[in-house]
N, C-alpha and C. Protein backbone atom coordinates (compact mmCIF):
# COMPACT_ATOMS: atom_id res chain seq x y z
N UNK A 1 -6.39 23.15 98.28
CA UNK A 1 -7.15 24.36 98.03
C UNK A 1 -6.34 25.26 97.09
N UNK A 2 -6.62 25.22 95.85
CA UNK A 2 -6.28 26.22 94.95
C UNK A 2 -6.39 28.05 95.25
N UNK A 3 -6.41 28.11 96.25
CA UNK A 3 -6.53 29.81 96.83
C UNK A 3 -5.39 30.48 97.32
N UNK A 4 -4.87 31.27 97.33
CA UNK A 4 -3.86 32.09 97.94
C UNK A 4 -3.74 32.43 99.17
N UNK A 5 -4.00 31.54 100.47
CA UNK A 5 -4.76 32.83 101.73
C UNK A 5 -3.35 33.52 102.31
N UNK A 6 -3.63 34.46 103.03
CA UNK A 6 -2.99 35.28 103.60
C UNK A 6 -1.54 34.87 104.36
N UNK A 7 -1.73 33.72 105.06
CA UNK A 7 -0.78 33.39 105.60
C UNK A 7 0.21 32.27 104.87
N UNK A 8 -0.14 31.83 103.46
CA UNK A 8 0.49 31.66 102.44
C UNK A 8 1.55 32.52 102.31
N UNK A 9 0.54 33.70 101.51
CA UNK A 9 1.44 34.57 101.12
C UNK A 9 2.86 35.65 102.19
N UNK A 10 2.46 35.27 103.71
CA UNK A 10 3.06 35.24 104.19
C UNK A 10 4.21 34.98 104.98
N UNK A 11 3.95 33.07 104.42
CA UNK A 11 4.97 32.15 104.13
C UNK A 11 5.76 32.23 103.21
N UNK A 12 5.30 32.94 101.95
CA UNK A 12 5.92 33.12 100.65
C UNK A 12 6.97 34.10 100.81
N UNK A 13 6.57 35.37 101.11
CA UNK A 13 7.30 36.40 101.49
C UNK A 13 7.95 36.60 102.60
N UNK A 14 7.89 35.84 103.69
CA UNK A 14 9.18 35.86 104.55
C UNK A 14 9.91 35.17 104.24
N UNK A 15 9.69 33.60 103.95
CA UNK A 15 10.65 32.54 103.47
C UNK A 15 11.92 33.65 102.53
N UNK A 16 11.28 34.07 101.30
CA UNK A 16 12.49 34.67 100.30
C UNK A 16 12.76 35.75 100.90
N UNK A 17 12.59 36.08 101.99
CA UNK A 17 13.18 37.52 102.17
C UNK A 17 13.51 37.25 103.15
N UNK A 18 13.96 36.78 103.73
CA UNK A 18 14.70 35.93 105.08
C UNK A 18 16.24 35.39 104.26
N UNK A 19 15.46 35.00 103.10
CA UNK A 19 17.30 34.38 102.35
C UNK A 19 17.82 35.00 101.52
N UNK A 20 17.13 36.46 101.22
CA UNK A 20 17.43 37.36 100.54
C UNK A 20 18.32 38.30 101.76
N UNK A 21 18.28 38.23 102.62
CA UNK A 21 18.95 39.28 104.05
C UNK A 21 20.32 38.14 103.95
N UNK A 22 20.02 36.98 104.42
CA UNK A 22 20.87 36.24 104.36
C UNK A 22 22.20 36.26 103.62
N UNK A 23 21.79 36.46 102.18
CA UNK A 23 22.48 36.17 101.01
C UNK A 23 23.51 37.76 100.97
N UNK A 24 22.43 38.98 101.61
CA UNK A 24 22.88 40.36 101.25
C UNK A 24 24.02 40.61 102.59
N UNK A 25 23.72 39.68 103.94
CA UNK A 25 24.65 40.60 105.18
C UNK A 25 25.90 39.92 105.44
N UNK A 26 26.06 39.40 104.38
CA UNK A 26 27.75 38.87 104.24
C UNK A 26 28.41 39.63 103.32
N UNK A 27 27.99 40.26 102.50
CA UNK A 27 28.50 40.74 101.46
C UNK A 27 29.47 42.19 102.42
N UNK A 28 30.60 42.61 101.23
CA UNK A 28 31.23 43.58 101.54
C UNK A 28 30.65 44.82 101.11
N UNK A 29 29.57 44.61 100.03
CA UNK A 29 29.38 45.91 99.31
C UNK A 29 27.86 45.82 100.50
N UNK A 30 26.99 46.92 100.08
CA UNK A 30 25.85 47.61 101.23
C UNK A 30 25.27 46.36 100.46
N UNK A 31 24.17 45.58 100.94
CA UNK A 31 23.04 44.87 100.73
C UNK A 31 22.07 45.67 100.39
N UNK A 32 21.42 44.78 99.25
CA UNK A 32 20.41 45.50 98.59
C UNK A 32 19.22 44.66 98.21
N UNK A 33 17.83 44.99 98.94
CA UNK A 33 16.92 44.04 98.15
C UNK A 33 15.25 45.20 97.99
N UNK A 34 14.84 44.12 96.67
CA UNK A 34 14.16 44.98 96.54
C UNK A 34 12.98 44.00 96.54
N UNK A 35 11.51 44.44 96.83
CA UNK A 35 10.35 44.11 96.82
C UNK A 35 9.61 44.70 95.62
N UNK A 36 9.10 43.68 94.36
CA UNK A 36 8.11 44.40 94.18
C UNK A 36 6.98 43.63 94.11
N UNK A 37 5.98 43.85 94.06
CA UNK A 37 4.06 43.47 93.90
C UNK A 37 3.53 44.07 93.05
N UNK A 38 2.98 43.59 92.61
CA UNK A 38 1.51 43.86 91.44
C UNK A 38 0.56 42.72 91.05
N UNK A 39 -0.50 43.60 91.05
CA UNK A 39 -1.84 42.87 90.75
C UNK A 39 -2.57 43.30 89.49
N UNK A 40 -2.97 42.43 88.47
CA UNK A 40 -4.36 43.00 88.04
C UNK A 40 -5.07 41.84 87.74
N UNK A 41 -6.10 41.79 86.91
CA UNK A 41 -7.34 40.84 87.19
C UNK A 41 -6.90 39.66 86.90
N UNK A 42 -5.91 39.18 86.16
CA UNK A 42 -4.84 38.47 85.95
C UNK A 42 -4.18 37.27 86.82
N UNK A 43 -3.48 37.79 87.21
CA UNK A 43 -2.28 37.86 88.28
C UNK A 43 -1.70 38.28 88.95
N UNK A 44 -1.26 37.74 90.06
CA UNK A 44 -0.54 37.89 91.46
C UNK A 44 0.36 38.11 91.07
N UNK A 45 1.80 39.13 90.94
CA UNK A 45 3.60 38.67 90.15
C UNK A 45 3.73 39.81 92.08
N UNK A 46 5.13 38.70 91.88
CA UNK A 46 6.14 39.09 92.85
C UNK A 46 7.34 38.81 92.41
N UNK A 47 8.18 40.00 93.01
CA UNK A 47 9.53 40.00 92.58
C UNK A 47 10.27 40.32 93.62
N UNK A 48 11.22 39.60 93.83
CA UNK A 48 12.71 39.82 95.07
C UNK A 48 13.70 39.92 94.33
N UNK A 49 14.56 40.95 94.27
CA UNK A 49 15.92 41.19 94.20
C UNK A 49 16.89 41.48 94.69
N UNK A 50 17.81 41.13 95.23
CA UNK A 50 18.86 41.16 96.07
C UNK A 50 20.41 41.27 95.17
N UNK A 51 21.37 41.45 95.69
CA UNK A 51 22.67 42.06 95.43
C UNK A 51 23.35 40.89 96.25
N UNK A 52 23.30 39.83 96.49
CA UNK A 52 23.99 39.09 97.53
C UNK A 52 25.06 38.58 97.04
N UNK A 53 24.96 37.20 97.67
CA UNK A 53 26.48 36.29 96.81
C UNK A 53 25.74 35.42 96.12
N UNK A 54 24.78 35.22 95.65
CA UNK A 54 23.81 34.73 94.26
C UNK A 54 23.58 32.90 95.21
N UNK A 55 23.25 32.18 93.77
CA UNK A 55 23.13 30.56 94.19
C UNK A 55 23.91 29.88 93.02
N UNK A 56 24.52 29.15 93.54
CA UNK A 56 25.62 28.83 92.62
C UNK A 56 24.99 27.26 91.70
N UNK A 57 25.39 27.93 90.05
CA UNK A 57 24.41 27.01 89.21
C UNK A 57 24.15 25.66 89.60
N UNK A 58 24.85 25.30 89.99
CA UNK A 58 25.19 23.79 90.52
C UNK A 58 24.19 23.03 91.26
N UNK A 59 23.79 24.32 92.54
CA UNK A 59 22.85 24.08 93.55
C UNK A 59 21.67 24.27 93.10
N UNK A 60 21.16 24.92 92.47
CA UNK A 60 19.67 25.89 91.78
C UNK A 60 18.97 24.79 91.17
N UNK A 61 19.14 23.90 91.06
CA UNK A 61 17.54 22.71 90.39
C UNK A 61 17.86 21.65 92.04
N UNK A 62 18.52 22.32 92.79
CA UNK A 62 18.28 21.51 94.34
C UNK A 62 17.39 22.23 95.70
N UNK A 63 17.43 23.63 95.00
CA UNK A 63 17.17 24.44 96.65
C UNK A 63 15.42 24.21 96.70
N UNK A 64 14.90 23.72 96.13
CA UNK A 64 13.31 23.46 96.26
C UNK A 64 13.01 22.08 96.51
N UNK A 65 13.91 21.41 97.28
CA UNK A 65 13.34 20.21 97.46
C UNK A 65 14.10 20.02 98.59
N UNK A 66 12.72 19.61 99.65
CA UNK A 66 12.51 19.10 101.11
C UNK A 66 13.81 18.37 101.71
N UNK A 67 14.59 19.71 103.14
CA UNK A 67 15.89 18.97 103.55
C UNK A 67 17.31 19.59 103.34
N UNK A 68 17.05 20.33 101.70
CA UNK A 68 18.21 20.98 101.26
C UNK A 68 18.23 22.41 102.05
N UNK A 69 19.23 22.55 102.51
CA UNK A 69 19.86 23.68 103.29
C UNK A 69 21.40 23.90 102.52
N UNK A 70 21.96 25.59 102.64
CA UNK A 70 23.58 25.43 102.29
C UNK A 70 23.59 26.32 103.79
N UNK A 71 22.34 26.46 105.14
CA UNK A 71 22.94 27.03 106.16
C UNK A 71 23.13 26.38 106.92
N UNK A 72 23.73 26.37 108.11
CA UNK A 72 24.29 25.10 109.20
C UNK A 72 23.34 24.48 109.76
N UNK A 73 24.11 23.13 109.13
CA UNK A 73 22.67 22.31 109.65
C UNK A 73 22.38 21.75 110.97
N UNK A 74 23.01 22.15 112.19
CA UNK A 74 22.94 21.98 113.34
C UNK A 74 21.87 22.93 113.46
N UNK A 75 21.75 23.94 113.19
CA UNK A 75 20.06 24.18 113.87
C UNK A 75 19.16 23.92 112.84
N UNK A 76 17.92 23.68 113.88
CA UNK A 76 16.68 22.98 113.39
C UNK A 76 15.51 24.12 112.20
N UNK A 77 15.05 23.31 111.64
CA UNK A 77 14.24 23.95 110.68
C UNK A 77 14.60 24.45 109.43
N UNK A 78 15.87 24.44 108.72
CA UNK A 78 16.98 24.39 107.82
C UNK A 78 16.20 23.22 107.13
N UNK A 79 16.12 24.17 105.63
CA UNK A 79 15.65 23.35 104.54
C UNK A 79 14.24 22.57 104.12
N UNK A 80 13.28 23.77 104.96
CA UNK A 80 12.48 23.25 105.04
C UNK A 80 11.51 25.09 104.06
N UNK A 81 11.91 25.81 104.34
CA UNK A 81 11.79 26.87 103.59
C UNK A 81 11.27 27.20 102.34
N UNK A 82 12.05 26.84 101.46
CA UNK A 82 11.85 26.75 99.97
C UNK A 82 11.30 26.35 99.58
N UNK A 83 11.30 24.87 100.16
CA UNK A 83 9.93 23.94 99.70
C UNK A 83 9.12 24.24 100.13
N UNK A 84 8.85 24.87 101.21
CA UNK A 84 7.17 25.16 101.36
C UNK A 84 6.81 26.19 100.74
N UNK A 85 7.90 27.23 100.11
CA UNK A 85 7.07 28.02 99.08
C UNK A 85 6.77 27.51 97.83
N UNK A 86 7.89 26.69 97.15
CA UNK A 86 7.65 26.01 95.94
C UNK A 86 6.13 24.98 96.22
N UNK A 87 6.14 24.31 97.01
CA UNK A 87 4.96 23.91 97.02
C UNK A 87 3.23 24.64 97.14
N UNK A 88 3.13 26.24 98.34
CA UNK A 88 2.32 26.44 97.83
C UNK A 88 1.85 27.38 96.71
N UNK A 89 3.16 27.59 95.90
CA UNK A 89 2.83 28.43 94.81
C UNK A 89 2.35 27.22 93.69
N UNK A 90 3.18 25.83 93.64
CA UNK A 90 2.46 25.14 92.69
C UNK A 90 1.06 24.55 93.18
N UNK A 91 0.70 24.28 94.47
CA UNK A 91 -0.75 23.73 94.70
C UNK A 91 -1.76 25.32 93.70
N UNK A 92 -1.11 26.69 93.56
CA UNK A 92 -2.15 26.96 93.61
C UNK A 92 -2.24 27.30 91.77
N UNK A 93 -1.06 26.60 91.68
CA UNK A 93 -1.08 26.28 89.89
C UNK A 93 -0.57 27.76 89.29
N UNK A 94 1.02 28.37 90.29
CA UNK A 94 1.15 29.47 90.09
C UNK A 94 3.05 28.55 89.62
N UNK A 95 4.14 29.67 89.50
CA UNK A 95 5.21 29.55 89.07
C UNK A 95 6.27 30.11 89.44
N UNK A 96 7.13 30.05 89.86
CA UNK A 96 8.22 30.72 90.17
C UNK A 96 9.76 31.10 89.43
N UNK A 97 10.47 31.70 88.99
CA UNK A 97 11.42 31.13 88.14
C UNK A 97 12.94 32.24 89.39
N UNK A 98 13.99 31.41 89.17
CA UNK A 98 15.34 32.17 89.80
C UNK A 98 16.00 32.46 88.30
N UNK A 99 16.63 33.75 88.56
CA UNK A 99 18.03 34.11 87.64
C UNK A 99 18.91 34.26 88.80
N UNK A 100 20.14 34.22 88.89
CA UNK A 100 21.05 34.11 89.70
C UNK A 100 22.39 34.39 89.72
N UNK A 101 23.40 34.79 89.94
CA UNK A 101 24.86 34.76 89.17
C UNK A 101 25.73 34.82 90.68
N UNK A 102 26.57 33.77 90.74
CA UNK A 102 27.51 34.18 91.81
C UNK A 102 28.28 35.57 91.67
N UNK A 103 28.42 35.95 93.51
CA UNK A 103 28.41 37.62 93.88
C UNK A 103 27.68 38.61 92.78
N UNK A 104 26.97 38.26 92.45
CA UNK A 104 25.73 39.34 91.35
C UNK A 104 24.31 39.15 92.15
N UNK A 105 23.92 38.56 92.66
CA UNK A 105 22.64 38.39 93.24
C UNK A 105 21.90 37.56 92.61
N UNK A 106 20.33 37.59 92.65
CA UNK A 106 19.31 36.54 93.10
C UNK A 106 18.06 37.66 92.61
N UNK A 107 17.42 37.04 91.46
CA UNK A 107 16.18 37.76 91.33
C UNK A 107 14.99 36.18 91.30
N UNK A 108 14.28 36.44 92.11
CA UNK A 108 13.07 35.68 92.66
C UNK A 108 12.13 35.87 91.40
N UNK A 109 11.13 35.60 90.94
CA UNK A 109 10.17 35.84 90.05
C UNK A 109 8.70 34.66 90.38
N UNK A 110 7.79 35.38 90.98
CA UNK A 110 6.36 34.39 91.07
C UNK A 110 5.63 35.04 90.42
N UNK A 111 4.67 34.27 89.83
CA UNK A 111 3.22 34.54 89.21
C UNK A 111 2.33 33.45 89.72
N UNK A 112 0.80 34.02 89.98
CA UNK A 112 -0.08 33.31 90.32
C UNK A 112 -1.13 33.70 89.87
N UNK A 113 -1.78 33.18 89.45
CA UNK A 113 -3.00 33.00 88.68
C UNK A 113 -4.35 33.30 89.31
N UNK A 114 -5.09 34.63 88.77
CA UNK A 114 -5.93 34.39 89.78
C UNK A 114 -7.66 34.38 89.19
N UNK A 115 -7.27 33.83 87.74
CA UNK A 115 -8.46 33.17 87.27
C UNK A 115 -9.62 32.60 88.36
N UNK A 116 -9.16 31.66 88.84
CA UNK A 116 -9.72 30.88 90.01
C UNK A 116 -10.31 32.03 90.84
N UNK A 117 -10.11 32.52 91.39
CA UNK A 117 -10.56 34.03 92.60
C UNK A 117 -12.32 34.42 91.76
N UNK A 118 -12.51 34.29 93.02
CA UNK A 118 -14.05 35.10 93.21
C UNK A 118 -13.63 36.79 92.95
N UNK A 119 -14.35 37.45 91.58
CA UNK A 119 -14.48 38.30 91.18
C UNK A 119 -15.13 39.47 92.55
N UNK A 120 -15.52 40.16 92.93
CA UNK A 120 -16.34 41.41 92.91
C UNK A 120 -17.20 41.96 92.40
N UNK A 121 -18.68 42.02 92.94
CA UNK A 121 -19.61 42.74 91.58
C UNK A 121 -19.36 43.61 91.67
N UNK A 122 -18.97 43.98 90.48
CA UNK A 122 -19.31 45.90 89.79
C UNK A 122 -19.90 46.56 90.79
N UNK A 123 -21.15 46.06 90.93
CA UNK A 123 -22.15 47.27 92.20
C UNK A 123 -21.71 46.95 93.14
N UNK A 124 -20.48 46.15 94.17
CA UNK A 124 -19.98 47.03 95.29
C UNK A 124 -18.63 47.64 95.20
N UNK A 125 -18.36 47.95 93.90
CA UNK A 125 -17.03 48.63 93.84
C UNK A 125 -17.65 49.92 93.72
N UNK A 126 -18.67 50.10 92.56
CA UNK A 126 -19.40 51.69 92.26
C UNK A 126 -19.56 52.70 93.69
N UNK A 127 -19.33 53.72 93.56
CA UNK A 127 -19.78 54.41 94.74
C UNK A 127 -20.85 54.68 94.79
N UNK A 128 -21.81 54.94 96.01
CA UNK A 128 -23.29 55.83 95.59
C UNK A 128 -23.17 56.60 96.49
N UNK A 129 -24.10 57.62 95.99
CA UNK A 129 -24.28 59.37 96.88
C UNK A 129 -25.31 58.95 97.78
C-alpha cells in the first residue's frame, strides 16, 4: 500500500528519535535534538537533528539493513529499527538521506510524496455562514 497511515508514521518517528536520544545521552555536552515537519500539497519532509556522537562513515551504507545493530546485542529487537523505517518510507516511494560526522551529530532527512493522496474538495475546506 503506497499510503502513509498513521502508525507508519509513528514507526517512523519513534524509531529515529529513540536513536537520536540514544546517540545524544552519552554525550558530555547537553543533548540536543530537534524535530522538524512540514507539509504542502507536495510533500511530507521530516527532519531529525541531533548533537550526538554521529554514525561513523564506515557504518552508514549498513544501518538500513535487517539485523544491523551497534547496540548490545543481547537484548532482543536490536536491528530491526531502521529497516523498518527504510522500508516503509521506500514502499511508499518516499526517501530518506543521513549527513553525519563523528561527535558532530546526525541530521535525518525524509521526503514523501504525496501525489498519490486523495486530495480534499475545495467545498469542504470553504466555510459557509
Amino acid at each position: 500500500d503506497p499510503y502513509l497511515s498513521t502508525s507508519q508514521l509513528t514507526i517512523i518517528l519513534g524509531n529515529i528519535l529513540e536513536n537520536s536520544i540514544e546517540a545524544t545521552k552519552s554525550m558530555e555536552k547537553n543533548g540536543e535534538i530537534k524535530l522538524f515537519i512540514s507539509s504542502d500539497e507536495n510533500c511530507l519532509r521530516i527532519n531529525v537533528d541531533d548533537n550526538g556522537h554521529g554514525i561513523p562513515s564506515e557504518i552508514q551504507d549498513k544501518i538500513f539493513k535487517r539485523g544491523f545493530t551497534t547496540k548490545n546485542k543481547k537484548k532482543e529487537n536490536h536491528g530491526i529499527g531502521l529497516y523498518s523505517v527504510n522500508k516503509i518510507i521506500n514502499d511508499c516511494k518516499g526517501m530518506i538521506q543521513i549527513d553525519s560526522a563523528p561527535n558532530e551529530g546526525t541530521s535525518i532527512s525524509i521526503h514523501i510524496t504525496k501525489k498519490r493522496w486523495t486530495k480534499i474538495p475545495q467545498e469542504y475546506l470553504e466555510k459557509t455562514d
